[in-house]
N, C-alpha and C. Protein backbone atom coordinates (compact mmCIF):
# COMPACT_ATOMS: atom_id res chain seq x y z
N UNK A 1 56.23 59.20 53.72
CA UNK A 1 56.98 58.92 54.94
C UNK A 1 58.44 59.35 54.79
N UNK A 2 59.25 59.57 55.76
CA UNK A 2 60.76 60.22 55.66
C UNK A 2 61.45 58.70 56.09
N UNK A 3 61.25 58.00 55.89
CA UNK A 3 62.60 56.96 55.81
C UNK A 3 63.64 57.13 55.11
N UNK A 4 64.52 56.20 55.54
CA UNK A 4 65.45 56.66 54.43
C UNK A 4 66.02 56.25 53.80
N UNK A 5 65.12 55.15 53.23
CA UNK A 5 64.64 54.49 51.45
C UNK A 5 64.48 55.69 50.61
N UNK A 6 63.15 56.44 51.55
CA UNK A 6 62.37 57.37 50.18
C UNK A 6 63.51 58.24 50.14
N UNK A 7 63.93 58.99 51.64
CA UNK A 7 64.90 60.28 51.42
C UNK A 7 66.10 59.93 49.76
N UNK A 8 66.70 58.95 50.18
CA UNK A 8 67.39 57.89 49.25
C UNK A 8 67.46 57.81 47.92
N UNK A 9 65.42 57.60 47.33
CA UNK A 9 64.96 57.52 46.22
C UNK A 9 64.77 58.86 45.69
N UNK A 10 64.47 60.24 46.33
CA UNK A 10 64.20 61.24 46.14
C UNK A 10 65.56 61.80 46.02
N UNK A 11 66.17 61.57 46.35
CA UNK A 11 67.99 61.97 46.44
C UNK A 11 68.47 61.39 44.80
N UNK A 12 67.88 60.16 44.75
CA UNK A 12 68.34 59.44 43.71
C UNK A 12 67.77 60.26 42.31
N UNK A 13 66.27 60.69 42.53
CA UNK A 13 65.81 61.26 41.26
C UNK A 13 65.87 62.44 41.21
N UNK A 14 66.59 63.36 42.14
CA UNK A 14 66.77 64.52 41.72
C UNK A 14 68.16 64.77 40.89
N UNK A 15 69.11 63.42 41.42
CA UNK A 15 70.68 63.36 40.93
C UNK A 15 70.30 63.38 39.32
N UNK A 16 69.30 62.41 39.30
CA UNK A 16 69.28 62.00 37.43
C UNK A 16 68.40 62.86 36.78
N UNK A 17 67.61 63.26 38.05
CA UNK A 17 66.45 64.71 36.53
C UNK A 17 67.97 65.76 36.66
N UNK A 18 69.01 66.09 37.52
CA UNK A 18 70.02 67.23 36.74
C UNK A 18 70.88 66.50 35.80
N UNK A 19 70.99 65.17 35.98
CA UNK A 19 72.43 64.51 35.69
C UNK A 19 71.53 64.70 33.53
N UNK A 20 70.47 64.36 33.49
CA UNK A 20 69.55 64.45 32.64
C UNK A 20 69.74 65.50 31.68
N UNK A 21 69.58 66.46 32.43
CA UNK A 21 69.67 68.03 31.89
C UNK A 21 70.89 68.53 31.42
N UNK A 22 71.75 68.01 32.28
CA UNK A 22 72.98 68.54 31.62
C UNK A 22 73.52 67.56 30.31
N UNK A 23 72.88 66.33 30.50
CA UNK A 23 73.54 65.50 28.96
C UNK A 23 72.25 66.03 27.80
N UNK A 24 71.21 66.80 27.99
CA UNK A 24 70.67 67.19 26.72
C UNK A 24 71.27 68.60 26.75
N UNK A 25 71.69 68.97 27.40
CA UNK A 25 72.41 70.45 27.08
C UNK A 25 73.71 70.43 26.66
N UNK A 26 74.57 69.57 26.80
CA UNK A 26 75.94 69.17 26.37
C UNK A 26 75.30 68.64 25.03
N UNK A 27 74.30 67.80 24.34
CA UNK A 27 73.78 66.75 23.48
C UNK A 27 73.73 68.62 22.27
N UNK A 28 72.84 69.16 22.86
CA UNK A 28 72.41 70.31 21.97
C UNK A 28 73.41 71.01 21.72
N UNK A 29 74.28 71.46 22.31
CA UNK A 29 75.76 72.45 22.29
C UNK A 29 76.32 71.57 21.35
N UNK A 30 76.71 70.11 20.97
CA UNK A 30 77.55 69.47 20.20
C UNK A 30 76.97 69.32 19.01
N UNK A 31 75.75 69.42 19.02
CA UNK A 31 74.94 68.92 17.48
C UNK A 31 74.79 70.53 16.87
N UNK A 32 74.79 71.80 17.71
CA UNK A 32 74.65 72.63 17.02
C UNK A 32 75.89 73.17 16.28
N UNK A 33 77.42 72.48 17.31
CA UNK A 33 78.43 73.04 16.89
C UNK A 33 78.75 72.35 15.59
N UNK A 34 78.47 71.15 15.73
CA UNK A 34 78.45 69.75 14.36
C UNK A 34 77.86 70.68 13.34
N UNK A 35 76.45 71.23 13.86
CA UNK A 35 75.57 72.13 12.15
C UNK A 35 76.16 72.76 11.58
N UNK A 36 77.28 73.20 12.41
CA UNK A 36 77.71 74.91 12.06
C UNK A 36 78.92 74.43 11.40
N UNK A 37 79.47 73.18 12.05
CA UNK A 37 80.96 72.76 10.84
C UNK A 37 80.50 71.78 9.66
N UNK A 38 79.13 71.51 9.46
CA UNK A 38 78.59 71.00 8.50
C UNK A 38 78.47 72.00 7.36
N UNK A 39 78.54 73.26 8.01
CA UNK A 39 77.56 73.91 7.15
C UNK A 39 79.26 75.16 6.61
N UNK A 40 80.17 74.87 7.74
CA UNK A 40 81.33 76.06 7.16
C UNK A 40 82.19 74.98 6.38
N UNK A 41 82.03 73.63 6.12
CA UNK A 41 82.52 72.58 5.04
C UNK A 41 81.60 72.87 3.71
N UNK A 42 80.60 73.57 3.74
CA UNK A 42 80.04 73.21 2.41
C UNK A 42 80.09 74.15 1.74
N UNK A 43 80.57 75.26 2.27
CA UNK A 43 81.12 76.56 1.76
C UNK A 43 82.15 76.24 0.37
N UNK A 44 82.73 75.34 0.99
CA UNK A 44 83.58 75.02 0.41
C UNK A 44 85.09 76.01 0.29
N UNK A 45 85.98 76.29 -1.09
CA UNK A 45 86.50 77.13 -0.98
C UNK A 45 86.85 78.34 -0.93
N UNK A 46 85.27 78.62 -1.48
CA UNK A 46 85.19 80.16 -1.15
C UNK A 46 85.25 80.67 0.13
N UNK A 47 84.60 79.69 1.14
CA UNK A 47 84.59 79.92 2.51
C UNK A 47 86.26 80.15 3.63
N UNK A 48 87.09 78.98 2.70
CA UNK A 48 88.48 78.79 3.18
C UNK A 48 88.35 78.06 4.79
N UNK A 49 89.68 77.99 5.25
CA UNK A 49 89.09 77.42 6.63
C UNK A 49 88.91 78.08 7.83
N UNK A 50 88.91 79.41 7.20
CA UNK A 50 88.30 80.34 8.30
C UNK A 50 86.37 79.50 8.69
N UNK A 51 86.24 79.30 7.75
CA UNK A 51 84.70 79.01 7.96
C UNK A 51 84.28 77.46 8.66
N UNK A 52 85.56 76.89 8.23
CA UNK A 52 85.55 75.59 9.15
C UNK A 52 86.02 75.61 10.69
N UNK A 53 86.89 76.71 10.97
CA UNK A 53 87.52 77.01 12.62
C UNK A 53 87.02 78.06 13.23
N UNK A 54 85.57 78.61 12.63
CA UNK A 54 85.05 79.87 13.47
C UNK A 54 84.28 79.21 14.23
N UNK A 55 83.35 78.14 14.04
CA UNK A 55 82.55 77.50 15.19
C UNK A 55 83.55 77.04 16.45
N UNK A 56 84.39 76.68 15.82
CA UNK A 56 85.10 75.90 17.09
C UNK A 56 85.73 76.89 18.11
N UNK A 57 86.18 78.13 17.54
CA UNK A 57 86.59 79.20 18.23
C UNK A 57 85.71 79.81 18.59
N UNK A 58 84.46 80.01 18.19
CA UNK A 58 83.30 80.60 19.29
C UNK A 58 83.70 79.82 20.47
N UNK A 59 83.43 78.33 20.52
CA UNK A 59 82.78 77.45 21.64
C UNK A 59 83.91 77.99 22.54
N UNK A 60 84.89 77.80 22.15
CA UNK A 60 86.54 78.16 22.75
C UNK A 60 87.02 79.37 23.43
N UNK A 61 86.11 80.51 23.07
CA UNK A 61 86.36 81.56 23.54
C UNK A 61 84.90 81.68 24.60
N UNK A 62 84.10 81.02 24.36
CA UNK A 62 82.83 80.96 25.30
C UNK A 62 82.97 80.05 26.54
N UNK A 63 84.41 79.90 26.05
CA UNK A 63 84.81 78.55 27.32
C UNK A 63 84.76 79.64 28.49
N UNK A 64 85.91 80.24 27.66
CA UNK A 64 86.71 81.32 28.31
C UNK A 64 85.66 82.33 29.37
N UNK A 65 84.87 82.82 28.59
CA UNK A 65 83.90 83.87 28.92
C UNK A 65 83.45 83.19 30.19
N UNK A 66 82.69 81.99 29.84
CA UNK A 66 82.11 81.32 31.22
C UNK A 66 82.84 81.35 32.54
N UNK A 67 84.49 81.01 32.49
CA UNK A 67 84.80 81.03 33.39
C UNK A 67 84.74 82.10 34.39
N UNK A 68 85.02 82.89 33.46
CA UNK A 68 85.18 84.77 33.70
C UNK A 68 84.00 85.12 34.69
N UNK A 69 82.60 84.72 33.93
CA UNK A 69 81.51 84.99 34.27
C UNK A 69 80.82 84.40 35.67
N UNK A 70 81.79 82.68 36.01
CA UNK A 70 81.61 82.20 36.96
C UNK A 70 82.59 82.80 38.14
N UNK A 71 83.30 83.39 37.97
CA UNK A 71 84.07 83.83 38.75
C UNK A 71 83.12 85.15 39.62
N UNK A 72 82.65 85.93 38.70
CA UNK A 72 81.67 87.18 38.87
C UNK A 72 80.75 86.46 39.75
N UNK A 73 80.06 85.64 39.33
CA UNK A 73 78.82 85.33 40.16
C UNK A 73 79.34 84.97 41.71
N UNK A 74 80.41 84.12 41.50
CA UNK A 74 80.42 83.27 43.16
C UNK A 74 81.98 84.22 44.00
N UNK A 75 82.35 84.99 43.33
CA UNK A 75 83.17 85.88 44.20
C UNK A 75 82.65 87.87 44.37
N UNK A 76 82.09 88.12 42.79
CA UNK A 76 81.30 89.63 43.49
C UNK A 76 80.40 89.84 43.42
N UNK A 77 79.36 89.00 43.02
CA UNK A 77 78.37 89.43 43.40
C UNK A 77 77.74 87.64 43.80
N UNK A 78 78.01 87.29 44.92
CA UNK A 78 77.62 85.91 45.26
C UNK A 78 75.67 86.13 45.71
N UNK A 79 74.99 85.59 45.58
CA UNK A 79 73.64 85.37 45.81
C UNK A 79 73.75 84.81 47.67
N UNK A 80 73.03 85.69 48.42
CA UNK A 80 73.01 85.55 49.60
C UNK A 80 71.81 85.74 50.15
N UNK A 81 70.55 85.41 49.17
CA UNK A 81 68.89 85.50 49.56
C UNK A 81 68.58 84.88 48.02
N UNK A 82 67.49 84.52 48.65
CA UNK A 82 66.35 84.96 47.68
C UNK A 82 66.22 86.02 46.65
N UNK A 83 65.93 86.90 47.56
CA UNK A 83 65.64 88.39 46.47
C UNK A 83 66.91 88.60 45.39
N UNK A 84 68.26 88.03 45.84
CA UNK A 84 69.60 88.68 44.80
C UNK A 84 69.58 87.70 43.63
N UNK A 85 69.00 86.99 43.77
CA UNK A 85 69.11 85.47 42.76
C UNK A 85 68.45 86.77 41.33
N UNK A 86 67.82 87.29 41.24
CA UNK A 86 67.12 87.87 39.67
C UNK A 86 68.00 88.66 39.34
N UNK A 87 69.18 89.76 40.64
CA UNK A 87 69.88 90.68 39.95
C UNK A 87 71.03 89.73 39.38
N UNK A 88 71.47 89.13 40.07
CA UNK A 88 72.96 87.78 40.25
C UNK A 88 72.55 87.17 38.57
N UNK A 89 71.43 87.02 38.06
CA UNK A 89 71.27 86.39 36.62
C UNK A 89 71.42 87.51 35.69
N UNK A 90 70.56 88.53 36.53
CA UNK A 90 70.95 89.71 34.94
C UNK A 90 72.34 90.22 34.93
N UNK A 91 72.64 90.30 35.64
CA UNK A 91 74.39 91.03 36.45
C UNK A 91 74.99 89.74 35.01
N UNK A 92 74.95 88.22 34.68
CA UNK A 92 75.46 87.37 34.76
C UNK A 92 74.97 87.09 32.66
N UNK A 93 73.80 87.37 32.43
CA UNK A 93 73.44 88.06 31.72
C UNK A 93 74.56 88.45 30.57
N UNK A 94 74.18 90.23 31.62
CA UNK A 94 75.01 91.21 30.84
C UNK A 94 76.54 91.12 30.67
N UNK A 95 76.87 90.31 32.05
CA UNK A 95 78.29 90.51 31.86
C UNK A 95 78.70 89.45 30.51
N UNK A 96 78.26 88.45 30.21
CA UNK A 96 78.68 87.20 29.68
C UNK A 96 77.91 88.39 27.95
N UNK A 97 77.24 88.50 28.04
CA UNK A 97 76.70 89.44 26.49
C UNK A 97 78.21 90.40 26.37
N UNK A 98 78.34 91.21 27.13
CA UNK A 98 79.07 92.36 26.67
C UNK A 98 80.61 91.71 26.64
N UNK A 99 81.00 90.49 27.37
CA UNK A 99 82.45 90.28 26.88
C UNK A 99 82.23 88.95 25.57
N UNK A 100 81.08 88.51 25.19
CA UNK A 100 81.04 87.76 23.96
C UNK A 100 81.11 88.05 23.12
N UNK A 101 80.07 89.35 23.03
CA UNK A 101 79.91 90.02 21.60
C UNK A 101 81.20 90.46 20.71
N UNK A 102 82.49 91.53 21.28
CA UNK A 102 83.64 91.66 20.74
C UNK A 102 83.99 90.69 20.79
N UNK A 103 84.62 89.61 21.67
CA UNK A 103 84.79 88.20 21.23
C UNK A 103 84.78 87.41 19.95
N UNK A 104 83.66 87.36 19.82
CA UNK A 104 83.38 86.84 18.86
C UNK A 104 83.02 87.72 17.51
N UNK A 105 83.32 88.79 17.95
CA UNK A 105 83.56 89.79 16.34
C UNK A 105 85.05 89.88 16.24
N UNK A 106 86.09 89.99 16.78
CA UNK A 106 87.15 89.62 16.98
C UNK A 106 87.95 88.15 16.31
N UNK A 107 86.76 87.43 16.57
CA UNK A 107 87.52 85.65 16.58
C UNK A 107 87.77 85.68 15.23
């Protein structure tokens, strides 16, 4: 039935299956960045602290990239159907690959 209890309840569980998704995707991004400064600490000094501040400067420069990349999607090439939604991801894709990669050979 469309009351609007259910509309309400269905409103309610779609808020928490995304609200959901994004705290195991924030959960995974922090535990992998944690692995990676677990793992540039055990280097120890051979590693120096280049190996302890390269994870953190990935995430940091991927900040960056994202923004860049969100900018692309919702000002030149905005999704205005259906059909553009597959180019709008690869467009989004490539662009976010090709300004990471020097990036982060760079960092």
């Amino acid at each position: 039935p469309r009351t609007p209890a259910t509309i309400a309840d269905n409103v309610g569980d779609n808020v928490g299956d995304v609200a959901g998704m994004g705290s195991d995707l924030f959960g995974s991004f922090a535990e992998a960045t944690c692995a990676a400064l677990v793992l540039g600490s055990s280097i120890g000094l051979s590693g120096g602290w280049d190996a302890m501040v390269f994870p953190v400067t990935v995430s940091a420069v991927g900040v960056f990239v994202c923004l860049l990349c969100s900018f692309i999607a919702t000002h030149i090439k905005p999704v205005r159907s259906e059909a553009d939604v597959e180019s709008a991801l690869k467009l989004q894709l490539i662009s976010t690959t090709i300004l990471m990669v020097p990036a982060v050979y760079f960092a």
